[in-house]
N, C-alpha and C. Protein backbone atom coordinates (compact mmCIF):
# COMPACT_ATOMS: atom_id res chain seq x y z
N UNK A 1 68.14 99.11 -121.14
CA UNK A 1 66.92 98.92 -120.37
C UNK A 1 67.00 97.61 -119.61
N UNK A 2 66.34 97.46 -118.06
CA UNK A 2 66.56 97.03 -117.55
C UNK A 2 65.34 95.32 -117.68
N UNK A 3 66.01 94.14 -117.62
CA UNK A 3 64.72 93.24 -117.75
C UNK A 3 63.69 93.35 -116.44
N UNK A 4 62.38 93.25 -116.51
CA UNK A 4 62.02 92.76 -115.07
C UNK A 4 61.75 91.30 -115.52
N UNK A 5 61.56 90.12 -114.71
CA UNK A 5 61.29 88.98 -114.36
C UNK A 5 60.05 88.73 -113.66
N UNK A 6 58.89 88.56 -114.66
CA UNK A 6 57.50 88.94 -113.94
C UNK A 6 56.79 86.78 -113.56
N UNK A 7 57.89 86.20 -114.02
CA UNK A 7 57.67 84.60 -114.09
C UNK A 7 57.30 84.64 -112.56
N UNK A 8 57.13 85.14 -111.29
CA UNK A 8 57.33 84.60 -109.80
C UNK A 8 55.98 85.47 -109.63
N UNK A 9 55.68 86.51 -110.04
CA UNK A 9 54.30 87.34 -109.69
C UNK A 9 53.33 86.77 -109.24
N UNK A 10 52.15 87.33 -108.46
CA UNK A 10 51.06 86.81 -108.47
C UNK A 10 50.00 87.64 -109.11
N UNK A 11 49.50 87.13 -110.25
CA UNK A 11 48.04 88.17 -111.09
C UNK A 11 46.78 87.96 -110.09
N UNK A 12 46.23 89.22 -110.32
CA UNK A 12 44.93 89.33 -109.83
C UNK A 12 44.14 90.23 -110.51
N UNK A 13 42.67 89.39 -110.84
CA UNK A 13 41.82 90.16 -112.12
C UNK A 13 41.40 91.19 -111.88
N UNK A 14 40.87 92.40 -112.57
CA UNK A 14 40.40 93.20 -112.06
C UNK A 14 38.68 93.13 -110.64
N UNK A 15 38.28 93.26 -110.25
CA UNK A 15 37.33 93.20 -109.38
C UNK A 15 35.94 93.52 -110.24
N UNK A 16 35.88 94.37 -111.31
CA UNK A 16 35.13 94.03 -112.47
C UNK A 16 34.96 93.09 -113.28
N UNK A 17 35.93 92.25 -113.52
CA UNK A 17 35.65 91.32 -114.16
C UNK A 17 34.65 90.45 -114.02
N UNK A 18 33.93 89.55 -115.00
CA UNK A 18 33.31 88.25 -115.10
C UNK A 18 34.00 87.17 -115.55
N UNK A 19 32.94 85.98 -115.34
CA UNK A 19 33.33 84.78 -115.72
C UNK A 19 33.30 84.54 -116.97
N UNK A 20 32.53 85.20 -118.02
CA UNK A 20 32.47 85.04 -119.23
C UNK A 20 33.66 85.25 -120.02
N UNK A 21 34.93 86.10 -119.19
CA UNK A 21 36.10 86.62 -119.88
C UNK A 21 35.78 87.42 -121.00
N UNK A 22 35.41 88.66 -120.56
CA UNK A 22 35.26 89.38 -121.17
C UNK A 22 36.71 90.36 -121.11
N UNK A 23 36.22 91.18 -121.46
CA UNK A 23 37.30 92.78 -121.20
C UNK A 23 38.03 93.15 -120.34
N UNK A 24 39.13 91.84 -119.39
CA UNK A 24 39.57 92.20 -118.13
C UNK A 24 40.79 92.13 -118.31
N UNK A 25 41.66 93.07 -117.37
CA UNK A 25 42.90 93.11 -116.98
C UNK A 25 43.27 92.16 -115.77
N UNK A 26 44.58 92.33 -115.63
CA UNK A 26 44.56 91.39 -114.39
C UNK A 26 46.13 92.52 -114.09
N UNK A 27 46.63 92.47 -112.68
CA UNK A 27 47.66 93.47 -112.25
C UNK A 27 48.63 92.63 -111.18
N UNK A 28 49.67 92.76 -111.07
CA UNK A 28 50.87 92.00 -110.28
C UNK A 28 50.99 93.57 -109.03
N UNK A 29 50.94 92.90 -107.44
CA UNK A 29 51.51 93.63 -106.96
C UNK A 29 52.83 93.02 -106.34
N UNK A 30 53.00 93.97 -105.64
CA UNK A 30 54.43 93.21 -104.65
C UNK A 30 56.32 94.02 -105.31
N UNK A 31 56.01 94.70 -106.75
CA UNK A 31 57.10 95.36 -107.04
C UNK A 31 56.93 96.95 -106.37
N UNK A 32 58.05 97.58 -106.03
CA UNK A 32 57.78 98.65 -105.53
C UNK A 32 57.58 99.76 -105.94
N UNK A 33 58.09 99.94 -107.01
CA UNK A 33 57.95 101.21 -107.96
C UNK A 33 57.06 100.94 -109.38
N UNK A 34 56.86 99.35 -109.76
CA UNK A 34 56.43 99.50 -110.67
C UNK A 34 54.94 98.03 -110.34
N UNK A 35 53.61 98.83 -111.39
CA UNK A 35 52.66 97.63 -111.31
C UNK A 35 52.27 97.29 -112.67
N UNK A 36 52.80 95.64 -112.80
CA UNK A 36 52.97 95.09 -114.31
C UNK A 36 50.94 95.10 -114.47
N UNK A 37 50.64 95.06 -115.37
CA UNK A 37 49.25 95.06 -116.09
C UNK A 37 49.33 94.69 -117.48
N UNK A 38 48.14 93.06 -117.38
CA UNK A 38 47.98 92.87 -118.86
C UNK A 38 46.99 92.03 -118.86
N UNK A 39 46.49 91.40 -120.41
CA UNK A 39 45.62 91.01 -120.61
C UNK A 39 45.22 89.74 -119.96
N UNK A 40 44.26 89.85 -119.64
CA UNK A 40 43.71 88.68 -118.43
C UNK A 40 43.53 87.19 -119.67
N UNK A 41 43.18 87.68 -120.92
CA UNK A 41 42.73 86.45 -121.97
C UNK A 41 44.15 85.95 -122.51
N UNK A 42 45.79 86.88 -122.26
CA UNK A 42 46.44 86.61 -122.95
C UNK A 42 47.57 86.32 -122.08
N UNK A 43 47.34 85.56 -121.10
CA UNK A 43 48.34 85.43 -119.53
C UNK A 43 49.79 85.07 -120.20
N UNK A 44 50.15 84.66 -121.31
CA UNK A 44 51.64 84.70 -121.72
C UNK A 44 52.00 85.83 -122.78
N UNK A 45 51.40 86.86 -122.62
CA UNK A 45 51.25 88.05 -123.38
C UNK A 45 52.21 88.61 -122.76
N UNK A 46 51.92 90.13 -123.19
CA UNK A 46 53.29 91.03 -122.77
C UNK A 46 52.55 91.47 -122.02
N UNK A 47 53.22 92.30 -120.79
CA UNK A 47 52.84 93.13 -120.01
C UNK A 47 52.78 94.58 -120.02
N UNK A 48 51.87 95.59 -119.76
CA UNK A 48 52.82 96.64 -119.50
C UNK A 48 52.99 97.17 -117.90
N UNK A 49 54.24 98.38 -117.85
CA UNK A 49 55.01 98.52 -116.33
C UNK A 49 54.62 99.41 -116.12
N UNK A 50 53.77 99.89 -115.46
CA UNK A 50 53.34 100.95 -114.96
C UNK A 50 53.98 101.46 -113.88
N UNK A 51 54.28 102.89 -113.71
CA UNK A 51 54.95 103.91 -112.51
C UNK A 51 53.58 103.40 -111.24
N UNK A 52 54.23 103.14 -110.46
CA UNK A 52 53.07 103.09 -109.21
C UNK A 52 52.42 104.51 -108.57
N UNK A 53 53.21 105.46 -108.85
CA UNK A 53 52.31 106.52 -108.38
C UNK A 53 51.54 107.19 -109.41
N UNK A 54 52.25 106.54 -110.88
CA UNK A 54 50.97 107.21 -111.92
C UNK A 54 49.44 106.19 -111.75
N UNK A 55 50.11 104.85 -111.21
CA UNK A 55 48.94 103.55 -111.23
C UNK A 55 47.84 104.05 -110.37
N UNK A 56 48.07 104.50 -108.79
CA UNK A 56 48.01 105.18 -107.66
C UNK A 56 46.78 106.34 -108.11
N UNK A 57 47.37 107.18 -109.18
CA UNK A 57 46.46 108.20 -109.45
C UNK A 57 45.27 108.13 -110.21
N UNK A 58 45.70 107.01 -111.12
CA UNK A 58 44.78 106.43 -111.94
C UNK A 58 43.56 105.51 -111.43
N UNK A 59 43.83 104.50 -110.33
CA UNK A 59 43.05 104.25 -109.62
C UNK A 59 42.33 105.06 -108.97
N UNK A 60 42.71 106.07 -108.55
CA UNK A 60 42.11 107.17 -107.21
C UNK A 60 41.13 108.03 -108.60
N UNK A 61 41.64 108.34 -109.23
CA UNK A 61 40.78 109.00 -110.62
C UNK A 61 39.35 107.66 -110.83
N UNK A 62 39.40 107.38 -111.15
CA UNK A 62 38.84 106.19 -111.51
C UNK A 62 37.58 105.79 -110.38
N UNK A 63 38.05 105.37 -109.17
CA UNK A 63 37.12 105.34 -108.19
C UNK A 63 36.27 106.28 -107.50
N UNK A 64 36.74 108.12 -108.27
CA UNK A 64 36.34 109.00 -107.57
C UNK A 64 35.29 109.15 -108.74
N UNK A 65 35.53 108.68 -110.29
CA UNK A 65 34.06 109.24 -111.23
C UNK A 65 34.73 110.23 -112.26
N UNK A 66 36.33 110.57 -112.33
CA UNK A 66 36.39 111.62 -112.97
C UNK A 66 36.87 111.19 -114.34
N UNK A 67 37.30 109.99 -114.75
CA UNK A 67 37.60 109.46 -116.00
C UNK A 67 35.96 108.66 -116.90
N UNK A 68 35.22 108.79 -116.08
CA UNK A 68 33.89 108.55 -116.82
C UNK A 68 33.46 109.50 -117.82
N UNK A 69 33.17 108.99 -119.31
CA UNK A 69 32.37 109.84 -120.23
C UNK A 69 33.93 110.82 -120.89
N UNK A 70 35.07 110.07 -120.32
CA UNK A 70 36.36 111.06 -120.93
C UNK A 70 36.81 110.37 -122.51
């Protein structure tokens, strides 16, 4: 398995988030096939690598209402 090198990324929190630091993710773009995601409270934590077109679907799910109440 291949390493990625996520030390140069730039995180960005979710757009839900608050200031209180609650329950947020934060997501790296800029890789092409893959979008790293992890805990916004645990920034030297592990990441996980998400497929960008599963990320892609999941977002588009998500903003359309159909993962609510699942």
């Amino acid at each position: 398995m291949r390493s990625i090198d996520l030390s140069t990324v730039t995180w960005r929190k979710s757009s839900y988030s608050n200031q209180d630091g609650g329950q947020c993710i934060e997501v790296a773009d800029g890789l092409p096939a893959l979008v790293p995601v992890r805990d916004s409270k645990i920034p030297h934590g592990p990441a996980l690598l998400i497929d960008a077109a599963a990320w892609a679907s999941f977002v588009t799910a998500v903003k359309g209402g159909s993962l609510l109440g699942a």
